[in-house]
Protein backbone atom coordinates (compact mmCIF):
# COMPACT_ATOMS: atom_id res chain seq x y z
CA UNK A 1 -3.23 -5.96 16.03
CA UNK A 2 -6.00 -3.58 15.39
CA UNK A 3 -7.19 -2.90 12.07
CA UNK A 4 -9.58 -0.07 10.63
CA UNK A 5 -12.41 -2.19 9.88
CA UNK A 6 -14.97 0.43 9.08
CA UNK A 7 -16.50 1.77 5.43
CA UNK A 8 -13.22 2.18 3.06
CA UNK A 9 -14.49 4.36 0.39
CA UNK A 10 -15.40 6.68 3.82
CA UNK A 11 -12.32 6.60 4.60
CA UNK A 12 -11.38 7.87 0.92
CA UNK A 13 -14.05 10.18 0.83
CA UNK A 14 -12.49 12.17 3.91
CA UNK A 15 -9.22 12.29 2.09
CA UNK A 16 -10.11 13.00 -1.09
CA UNK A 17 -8.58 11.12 -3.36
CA UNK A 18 -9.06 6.88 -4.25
CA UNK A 19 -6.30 4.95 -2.66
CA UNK A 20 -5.85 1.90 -4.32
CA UNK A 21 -4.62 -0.80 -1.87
CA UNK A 22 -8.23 0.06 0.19
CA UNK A 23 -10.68 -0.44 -2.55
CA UNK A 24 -11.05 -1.62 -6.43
CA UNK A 25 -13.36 1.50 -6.79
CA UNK A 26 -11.78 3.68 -9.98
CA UNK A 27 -13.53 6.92 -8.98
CA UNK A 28 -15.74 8.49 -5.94
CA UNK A 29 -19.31 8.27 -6.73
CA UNK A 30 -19.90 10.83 -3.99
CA UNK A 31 -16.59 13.16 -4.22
CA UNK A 32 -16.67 15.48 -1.77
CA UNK A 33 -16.43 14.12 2.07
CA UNK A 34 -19.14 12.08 4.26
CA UNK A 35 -21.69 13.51 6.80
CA UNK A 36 -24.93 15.96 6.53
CA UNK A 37 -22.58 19.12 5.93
CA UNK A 38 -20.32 17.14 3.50
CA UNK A 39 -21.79 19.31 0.55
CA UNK A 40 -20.97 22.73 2.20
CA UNK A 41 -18.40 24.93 0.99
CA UNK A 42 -15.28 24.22 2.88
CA UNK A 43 -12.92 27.00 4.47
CA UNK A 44 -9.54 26.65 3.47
CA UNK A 45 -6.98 24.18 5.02
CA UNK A 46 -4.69 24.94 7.19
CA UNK A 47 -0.71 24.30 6.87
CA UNK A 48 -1.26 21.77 9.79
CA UNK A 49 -4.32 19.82 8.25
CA UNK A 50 -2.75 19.66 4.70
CA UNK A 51 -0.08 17.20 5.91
CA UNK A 52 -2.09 15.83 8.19
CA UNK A 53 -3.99 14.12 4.98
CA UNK A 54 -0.40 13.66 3.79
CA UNK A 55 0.21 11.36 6.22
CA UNK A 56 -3.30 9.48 6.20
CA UNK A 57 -3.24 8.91 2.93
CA UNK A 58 -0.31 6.59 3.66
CA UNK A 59 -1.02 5.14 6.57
CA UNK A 60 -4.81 4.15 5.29
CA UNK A 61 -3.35 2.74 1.81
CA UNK A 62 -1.02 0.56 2.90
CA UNK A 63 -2.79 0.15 6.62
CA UNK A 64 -0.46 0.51 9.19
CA UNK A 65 -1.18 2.13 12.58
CA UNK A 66 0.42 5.42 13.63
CA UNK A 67 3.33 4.25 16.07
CA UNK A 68 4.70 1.82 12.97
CA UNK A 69 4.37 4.23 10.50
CA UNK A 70 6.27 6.27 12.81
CA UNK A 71 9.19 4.19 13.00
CA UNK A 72 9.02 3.82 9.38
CA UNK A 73 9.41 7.49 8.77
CA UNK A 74 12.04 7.51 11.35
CA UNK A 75 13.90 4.90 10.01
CA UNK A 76 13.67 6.53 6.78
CA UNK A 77 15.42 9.84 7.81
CA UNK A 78 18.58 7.85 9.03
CA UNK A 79 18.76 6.38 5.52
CA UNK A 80 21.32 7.97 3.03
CA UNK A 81 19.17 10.01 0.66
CA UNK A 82 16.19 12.31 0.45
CA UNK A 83 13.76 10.96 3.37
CA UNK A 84 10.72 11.10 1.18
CA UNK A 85 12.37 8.80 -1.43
CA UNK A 86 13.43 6.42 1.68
CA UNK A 87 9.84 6.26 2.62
CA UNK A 88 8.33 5.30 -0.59
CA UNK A 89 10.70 2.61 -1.01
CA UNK A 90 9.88 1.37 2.41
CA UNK A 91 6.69 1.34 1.88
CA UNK A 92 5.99 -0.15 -1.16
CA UNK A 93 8.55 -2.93 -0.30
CA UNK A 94 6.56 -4.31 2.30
CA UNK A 95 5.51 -7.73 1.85
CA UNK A 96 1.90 -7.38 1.77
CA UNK A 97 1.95 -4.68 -1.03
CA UNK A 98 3.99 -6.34 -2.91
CA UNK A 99 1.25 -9.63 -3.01
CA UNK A 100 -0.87 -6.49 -4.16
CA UNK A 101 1.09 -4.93 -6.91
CA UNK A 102 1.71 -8.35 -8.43
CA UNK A 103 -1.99 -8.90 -8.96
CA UNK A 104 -2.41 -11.97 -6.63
CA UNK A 105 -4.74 -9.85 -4.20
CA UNK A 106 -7.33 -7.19 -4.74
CA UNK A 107 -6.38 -4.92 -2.24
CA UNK A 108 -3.71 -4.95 0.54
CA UNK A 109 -5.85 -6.57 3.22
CA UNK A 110 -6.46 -9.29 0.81
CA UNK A 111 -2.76 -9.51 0.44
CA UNK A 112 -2.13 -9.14 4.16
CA UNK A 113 -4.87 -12.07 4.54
CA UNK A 114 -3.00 -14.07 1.60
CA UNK A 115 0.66 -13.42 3.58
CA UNK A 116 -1.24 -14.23 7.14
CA UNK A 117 -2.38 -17.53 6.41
CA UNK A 118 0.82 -18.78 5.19
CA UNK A 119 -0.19 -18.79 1.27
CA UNK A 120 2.94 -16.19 0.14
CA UNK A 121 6.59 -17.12 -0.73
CA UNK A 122 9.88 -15.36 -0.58
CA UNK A 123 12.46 -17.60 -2.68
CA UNK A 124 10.86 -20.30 -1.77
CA UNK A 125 10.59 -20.19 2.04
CA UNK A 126 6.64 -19.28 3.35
CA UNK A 127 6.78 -16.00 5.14
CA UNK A 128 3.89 -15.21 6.81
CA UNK A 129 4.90 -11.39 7.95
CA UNK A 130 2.83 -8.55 6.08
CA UNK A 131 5.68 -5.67 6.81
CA UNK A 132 8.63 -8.32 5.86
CA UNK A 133 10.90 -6.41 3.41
CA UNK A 134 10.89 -7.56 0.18
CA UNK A 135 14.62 -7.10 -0.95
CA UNK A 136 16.14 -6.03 -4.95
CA UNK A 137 16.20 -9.79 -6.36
CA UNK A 138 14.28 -11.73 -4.29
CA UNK A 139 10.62 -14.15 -5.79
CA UNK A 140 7.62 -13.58 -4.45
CA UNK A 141 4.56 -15.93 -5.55
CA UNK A 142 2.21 -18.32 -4.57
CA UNK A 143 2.75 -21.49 -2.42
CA UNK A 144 2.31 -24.81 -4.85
CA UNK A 145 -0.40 -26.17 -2.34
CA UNK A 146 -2.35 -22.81 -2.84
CA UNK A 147 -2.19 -22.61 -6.60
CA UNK A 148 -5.39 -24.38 -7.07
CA UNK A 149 -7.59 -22.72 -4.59
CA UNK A 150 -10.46 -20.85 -5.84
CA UNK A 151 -9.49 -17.15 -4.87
CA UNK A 152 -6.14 -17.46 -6.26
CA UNK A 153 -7.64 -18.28 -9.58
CA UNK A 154 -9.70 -15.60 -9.43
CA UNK A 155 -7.36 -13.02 -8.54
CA UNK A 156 -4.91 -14.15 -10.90
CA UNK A 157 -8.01 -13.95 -13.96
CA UNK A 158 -8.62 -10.45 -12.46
CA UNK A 159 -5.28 -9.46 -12.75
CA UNK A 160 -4.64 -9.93 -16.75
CA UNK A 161 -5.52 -6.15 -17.14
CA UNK A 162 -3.71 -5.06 -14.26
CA UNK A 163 -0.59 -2.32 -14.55
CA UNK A 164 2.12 -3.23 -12.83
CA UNK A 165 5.25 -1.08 -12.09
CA UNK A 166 8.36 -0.87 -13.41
CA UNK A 167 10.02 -2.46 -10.72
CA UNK A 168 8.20 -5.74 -10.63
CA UNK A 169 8.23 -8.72 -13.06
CA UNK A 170 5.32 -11.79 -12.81
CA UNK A 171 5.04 -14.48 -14.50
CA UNK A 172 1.10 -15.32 -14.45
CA UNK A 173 2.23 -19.40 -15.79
CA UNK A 174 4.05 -19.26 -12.12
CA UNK A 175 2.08 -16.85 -10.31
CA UNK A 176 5.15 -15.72 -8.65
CA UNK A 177 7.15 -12.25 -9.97
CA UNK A 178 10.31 -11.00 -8.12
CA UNK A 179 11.48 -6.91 -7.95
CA UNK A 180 14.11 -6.16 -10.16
CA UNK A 181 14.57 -2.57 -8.90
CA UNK A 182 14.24 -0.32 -5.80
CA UNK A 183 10.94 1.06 -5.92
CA UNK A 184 10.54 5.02 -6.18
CA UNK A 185 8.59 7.62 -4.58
CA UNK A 186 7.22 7.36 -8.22
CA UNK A 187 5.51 3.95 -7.84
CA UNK A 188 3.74 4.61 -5.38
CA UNK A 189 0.21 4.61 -7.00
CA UNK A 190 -1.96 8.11 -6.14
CA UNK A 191 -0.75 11.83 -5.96
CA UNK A 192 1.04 12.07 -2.52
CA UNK A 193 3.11 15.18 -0.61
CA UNK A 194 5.69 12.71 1.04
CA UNK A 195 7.69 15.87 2.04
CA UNK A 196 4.05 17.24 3.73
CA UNK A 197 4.44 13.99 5.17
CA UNK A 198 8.22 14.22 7.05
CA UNK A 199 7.73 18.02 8.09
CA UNK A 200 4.21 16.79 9.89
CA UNK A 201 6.65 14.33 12.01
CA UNK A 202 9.72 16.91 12.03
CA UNK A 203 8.84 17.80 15.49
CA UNK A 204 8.85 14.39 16.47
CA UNK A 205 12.06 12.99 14.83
């Protein structure tokens, strides 16, 4: 499946704002966006543009293309409940971010990498399925074969400062945590518009 391979913090730099699963960058060195008239005063955005960002900040952080995302928004509005909420929780249940917010990957194409190659666990069985949903209850960790390898280690060192959300537990001894609670549009972890975000499909739905 196609991936954006290109420059991340570029990528942030157009949006504005640091999305975490892309890059371990705290800040934007250069803040304002890339190319020669970067620098120049911009006119103001329009109604249109505003969710298009919305929507890219999304898509970019956890890295899905634009006809799943799609069916993850639309799957979203035939949930019971507010369809931003239903998003978020979506979203931030999927496998590969999950790797992420535990601390056993840098980023989420780390994780994805980590869930690819067959190194992840879901209560025990090896999934290797970056968008599988991680359900209220269920383990995820690290395959005993893979403990020992060298980038697990160092993720897991890495990750002893790390904040995770509320609705994770980890045990670093086990390197495996499991989600005790539905994730909210509240963990997901940058300032994002998920309602810009369902009116930009609305004519789509």
């Amino acid at each position: 499946m196609a991936r954006y391979t290109g420059p991340r913090l570029k990528r942030c730099r157009a949006l504005g704002v640091v999305l975490p699963g892309l890059t371990t960058k705290s800040t934007l060195d250069r803040p304002y966006p890339p190319g020669q008239h970067g620098m120049r005063r911009r006119r103001k955005d329009s109604d249109y543009k505003m969710r298009l960002i919305e929507k890219q900040k999304l898509r970019y952080h956890y890295g899905i293309l634009e006809k799943q995302f799609q069916r993850y928004v639309t799957k979203a509005s035939r949930l019971k409940g507010p369809t931003g909420e239903n998003l978020a929780r979506l979203l931030e249940t999927r496998l590969d971010n999950v790797v992420w917010r535990l601390g056993l990957a840098p980023t989420i194409p780390a994780a994805r990498q980590l869930v690819v190659h067959g190194h992840v666990i879901v209560d025990g069985k090896r999934v290797d399925r970056p968008s599988f949903a991680v359900a209220t209850g269920q383990s995820v960790g690290v395959r005993e074969k893979s403990k020992s390898k060298t980038f697990i280690q160092d993720a897991l060192a890495q990750s002893t400062a790390r904040v995770r959300p509320a609705y994770l537990e980890f045990d670093p001894a086990k390197a495996a945590g499991s989600m005790v609670v539905p994730p909210t549009k509240a963990d997901v972890p940058f300032d994002c518009n998920t309602q810009a975000v369902i009116e930009f499909y609305s004519q789509k739905l």
